[in-house]
N, C-alpha and C. Protein backbone atom coordinates (compact mmCIF):
# COMPACT_ATOMS: atom_id res chain seq x y z
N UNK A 1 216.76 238.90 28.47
CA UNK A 1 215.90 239.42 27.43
C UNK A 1 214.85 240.37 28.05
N UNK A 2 214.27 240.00 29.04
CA UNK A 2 213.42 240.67 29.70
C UNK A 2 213.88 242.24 30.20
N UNK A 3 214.87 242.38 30.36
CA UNK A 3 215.72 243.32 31.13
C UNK A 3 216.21 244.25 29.56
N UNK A 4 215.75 244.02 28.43
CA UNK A 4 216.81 244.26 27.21
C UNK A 4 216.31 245.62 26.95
N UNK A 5 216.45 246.76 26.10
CA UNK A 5 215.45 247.67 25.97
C UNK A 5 214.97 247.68 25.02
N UNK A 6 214.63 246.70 24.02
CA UNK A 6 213.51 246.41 23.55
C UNK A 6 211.98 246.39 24.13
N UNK A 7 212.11 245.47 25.29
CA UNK A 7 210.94 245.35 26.19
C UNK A 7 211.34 246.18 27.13
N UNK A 8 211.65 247.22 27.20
CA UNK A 8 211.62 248.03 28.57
C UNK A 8 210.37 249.03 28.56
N UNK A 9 209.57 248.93 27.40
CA UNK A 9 208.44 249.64 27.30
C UNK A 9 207.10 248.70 28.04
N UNK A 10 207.14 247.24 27.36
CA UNK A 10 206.71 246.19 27.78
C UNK A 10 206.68 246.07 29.57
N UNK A 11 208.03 246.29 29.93
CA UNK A 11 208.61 246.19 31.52
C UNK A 11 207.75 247.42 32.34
N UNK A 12 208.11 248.36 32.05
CA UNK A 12 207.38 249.94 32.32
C UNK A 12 205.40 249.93 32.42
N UNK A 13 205.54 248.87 31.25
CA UNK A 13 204.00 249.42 30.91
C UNK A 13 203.01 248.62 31.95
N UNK A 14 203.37 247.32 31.62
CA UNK A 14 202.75 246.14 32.11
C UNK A 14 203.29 245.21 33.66
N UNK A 15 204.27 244.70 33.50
CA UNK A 15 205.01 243.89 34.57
C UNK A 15 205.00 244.62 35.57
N UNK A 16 205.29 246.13 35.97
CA UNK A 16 205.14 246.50 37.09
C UNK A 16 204.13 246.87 37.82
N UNK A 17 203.06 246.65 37.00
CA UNK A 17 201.65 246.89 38.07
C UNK A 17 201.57 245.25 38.27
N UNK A 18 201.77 244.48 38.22
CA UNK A 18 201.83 243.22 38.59
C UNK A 18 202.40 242.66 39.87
N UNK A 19 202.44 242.86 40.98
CA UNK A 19 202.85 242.57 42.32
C UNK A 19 203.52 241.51 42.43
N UNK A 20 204.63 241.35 42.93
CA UNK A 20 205.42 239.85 42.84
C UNK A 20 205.90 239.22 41.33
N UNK A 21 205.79 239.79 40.36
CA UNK A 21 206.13 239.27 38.83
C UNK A 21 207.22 239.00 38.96
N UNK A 22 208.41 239.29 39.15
CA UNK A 22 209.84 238.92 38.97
C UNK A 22 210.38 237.74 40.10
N UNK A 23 209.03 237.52 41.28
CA UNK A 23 209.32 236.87 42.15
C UNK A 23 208.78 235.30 41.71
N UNK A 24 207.30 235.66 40.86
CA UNK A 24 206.98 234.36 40.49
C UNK A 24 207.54 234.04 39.24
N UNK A 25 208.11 234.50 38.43
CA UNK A 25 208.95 234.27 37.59
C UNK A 25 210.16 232.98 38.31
N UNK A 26 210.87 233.81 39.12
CA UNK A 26 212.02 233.26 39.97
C UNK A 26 211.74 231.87 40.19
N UNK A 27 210.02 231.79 40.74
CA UNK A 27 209.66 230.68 41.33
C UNK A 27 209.58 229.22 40.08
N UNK A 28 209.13 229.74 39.02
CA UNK A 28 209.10 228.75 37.98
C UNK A 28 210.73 228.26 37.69
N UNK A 29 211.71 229.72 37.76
CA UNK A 29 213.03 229.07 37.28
C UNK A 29 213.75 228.24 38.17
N UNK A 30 213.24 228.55 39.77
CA UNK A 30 213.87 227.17 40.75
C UNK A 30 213.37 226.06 40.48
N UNK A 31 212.18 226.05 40.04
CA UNK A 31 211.30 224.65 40.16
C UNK A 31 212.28 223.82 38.81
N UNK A 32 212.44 224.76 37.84
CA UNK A 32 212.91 224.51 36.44
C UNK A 32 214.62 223.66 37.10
N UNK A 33 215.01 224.64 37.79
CA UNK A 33 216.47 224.37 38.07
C UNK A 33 216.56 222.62 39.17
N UNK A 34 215.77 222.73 39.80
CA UNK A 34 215.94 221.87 41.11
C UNK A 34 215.63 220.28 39.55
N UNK A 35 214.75 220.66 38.90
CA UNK A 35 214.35 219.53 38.16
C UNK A 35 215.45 219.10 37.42
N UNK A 36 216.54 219.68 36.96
CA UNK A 36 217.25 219.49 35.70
C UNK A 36 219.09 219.37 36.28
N UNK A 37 219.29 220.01 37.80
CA UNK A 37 220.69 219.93 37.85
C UNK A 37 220.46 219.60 39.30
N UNK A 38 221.78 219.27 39.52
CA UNK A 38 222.30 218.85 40.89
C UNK A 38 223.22 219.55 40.91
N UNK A 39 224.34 220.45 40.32
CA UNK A 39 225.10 221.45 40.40
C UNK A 39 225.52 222.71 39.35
N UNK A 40 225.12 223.84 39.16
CA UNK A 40 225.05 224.88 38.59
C UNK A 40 225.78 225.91 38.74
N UNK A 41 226.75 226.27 37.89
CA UNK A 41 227.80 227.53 37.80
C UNK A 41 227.04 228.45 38.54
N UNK A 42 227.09 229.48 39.33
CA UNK A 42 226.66 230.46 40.07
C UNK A 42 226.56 231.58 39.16
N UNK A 43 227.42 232.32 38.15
CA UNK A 43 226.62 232.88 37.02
C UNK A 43 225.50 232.90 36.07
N UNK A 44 225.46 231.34 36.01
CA UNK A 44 224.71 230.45 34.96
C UNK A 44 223.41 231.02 35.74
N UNK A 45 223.09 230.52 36.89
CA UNK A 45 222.01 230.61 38.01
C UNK A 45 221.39 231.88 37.81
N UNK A 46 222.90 233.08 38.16
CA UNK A 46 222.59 234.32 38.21
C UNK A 46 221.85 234.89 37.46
N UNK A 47 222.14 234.62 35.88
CA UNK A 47 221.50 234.94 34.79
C UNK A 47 220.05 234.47 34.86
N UNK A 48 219.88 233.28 35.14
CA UNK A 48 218.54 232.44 35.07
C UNK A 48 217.21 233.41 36.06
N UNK A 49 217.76 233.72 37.25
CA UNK A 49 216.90 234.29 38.41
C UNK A 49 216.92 235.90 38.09
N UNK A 50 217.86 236.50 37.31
CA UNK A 50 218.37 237.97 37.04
C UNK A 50 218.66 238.19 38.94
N UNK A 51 219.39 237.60 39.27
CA UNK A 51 220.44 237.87 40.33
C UNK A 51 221.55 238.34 40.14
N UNK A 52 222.31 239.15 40.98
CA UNK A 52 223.57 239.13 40.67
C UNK A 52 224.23 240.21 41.76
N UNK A 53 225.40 240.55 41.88
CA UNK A 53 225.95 240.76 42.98
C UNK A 53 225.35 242.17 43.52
N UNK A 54 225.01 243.14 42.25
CA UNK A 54 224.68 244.66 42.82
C UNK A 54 222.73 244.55 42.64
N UNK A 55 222.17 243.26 42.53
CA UNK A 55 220.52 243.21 42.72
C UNK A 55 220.20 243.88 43.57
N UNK A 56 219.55 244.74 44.12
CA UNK A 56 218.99 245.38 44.94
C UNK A 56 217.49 245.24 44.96
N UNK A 57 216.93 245.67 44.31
CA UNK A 57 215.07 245.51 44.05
C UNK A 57 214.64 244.00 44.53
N UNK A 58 214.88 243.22 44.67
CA UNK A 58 214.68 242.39 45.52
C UNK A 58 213.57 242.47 46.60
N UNK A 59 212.12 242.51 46.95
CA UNK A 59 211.49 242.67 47.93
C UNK A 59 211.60 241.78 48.83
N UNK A 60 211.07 242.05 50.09
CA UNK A 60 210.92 241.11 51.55
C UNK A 60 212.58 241.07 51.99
N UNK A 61 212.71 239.37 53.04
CA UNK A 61 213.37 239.84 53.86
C UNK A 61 214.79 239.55 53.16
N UNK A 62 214.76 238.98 51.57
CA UNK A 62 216.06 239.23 50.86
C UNK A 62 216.53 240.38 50.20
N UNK A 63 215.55 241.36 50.33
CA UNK A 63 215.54 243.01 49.71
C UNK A 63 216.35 243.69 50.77
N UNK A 64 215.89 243.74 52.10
CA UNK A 64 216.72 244.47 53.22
C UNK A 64 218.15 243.41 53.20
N UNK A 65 218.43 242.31 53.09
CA UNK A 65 219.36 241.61 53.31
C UNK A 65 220.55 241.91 52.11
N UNK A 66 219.75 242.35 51.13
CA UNK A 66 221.24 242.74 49.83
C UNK A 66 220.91 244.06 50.15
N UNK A 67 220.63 245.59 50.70
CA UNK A 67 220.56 246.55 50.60
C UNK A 67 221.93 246.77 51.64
N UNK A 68 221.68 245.88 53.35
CA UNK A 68 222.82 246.00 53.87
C UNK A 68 223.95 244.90 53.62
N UNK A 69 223.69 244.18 52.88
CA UNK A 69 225.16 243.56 51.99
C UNK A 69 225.10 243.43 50.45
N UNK A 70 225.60 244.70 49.83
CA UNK A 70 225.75 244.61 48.36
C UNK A 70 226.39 243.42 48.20
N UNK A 71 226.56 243.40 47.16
CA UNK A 71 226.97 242.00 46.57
C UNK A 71 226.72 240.60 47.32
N UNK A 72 225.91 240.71 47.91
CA UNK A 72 225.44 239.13 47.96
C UNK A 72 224.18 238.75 47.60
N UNK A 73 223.24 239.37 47.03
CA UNK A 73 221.86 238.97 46.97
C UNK A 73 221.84 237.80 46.34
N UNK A 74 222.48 237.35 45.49
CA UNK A 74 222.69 235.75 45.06
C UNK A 74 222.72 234.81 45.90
N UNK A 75 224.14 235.02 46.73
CA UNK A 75 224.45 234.13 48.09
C UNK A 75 223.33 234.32 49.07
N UNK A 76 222.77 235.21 48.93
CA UNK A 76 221.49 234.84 50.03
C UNK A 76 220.25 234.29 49.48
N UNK A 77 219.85 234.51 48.32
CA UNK A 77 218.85 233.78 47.80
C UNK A 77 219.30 232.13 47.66
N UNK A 78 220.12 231.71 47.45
CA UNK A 78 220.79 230.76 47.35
C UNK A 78 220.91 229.61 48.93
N UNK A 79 221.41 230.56 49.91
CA UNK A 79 220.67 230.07 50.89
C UNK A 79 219.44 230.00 51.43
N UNK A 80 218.84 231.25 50.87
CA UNK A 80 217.21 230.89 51.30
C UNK A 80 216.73 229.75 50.69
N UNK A 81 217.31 229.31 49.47
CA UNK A 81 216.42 227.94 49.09
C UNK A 81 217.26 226.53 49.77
N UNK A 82 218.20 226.78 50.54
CA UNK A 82 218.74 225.54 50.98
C UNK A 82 220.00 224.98 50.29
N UNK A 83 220.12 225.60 49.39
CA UNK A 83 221.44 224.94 48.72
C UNK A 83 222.39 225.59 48.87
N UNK A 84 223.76 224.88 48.64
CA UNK A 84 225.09 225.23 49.27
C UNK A 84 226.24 225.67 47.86
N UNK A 85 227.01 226.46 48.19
CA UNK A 85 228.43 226.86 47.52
C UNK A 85 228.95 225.94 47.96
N UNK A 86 229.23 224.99 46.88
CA UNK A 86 230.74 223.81 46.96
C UNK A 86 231.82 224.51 47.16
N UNK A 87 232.80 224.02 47.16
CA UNK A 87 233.87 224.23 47.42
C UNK A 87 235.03 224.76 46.50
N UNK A 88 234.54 224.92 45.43
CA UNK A 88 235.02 226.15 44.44
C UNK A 88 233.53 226.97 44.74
N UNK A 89 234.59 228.27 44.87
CA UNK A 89 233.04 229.11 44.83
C UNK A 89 231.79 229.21 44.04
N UNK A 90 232.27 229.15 42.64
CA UNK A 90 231.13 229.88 42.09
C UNK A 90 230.05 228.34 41.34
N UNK A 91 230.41 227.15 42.45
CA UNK A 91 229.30 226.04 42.02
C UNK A 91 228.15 225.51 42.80
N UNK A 92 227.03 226.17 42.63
CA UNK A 92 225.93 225.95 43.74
C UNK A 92 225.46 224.31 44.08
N UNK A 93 225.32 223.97 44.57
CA UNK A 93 225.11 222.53 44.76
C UNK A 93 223.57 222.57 45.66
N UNK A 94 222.50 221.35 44.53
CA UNK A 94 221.03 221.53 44.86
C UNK A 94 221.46 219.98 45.42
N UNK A 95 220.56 220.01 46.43
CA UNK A 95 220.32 219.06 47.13
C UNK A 95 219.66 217.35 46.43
N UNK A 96 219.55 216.57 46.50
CA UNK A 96 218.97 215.73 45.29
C UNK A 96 217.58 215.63 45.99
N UNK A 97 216.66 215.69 44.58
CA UNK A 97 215.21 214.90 44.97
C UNK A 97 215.16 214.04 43.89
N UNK A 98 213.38 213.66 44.19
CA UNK A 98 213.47 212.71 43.06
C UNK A 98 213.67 213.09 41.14
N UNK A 99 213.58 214.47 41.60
CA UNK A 99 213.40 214.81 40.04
C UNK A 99 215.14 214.61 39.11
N UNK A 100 216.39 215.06 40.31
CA UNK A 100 216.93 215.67 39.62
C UNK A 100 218.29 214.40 39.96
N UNK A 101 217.52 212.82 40.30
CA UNK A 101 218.13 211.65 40.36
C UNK A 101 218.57 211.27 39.63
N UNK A 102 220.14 210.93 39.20
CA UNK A 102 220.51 210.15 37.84
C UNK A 102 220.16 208.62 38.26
N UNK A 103 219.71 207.91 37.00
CA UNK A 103 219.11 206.67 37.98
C UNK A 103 218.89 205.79 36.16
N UNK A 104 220.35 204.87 36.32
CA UNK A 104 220.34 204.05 35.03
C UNK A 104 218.89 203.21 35.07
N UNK A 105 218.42 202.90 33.27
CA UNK A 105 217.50 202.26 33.28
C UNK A 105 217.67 201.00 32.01
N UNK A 106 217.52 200.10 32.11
CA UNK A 106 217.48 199.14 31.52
C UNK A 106 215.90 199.00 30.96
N UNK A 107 216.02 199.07 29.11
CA UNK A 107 214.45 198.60 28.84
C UNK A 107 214.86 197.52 27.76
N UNK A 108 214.43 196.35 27.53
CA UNK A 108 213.97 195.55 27.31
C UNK A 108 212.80 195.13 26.35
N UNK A 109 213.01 194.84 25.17
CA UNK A 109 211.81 194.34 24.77
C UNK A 109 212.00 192.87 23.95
N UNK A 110 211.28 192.60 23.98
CA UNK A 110 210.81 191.17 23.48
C UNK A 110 209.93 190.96 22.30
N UNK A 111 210.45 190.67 21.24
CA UNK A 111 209.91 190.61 20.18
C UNK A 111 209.88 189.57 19.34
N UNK A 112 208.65 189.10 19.16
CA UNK A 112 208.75 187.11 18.83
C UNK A 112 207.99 187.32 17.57
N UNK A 113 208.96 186.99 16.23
CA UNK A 113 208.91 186.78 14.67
C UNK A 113 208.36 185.37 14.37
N UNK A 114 206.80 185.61 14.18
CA UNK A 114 206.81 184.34 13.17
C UNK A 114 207.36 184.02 12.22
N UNK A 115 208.20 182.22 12.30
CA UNK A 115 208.69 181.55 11.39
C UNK A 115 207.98 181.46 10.03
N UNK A 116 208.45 181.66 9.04
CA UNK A 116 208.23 181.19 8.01
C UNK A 116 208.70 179.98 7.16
N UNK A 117 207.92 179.06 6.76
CA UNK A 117 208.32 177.53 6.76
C UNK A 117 208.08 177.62 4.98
């Protein structure tokens, strides 16, 4: 949506005097991602971060890293955060923390009806 040209006036006007915007953006959608999956289609991702194989604008040392390898700026952001391509390609696999633990829960309650005599 951000990218749509609806807001490309929005994009033009505002977001780019903003230093790092698309980076701290990024940063909320890992935090978002690491919380909610333990494994994510690599498109799905792509879309989420606006990654994708011909990204280029990318600053720092993942900007020079997709300039001399098109099509990977995904696969390298992807390793910069530590997580791995399973073994079908296109399924990223996040490492587990506590957030993104499946972890059955049993609740219980106890509820005591006075008799009526």
């Amino acid at each position: 949506m951000y990218r749509s040209e609806e807001l490309e006036t929005l994009r033009d006007n505002y977001t780019v005097e903003c230093i790092g915007f698309e980076n701290a953006v990024r940063q909320v959608v890992i935090c978002a991602v690491k919380t909610a999956f333990t494994q994510i289609n690599m498109k799905r991702l792509g879309s989420y971060l606006n990654l994708s194989g011909t990204f280029l604008s990318y600053c720092g040392k993942l900007g020079a890293l997709s300039k001399l390898f098109p099509g990977h700026a995904l696969e390298a952001y992807i390793k910069k955060q530590g997580w791995t391509l399973d073994a079908t390609p296109s399924v990223v696999g996040i490492p587990p923390n506590p957030d993104n633990q499946i972890e059955a829960t049993i609740v219980q309650e106890s509820i005591s009806l006075p008799r009526m005599s």
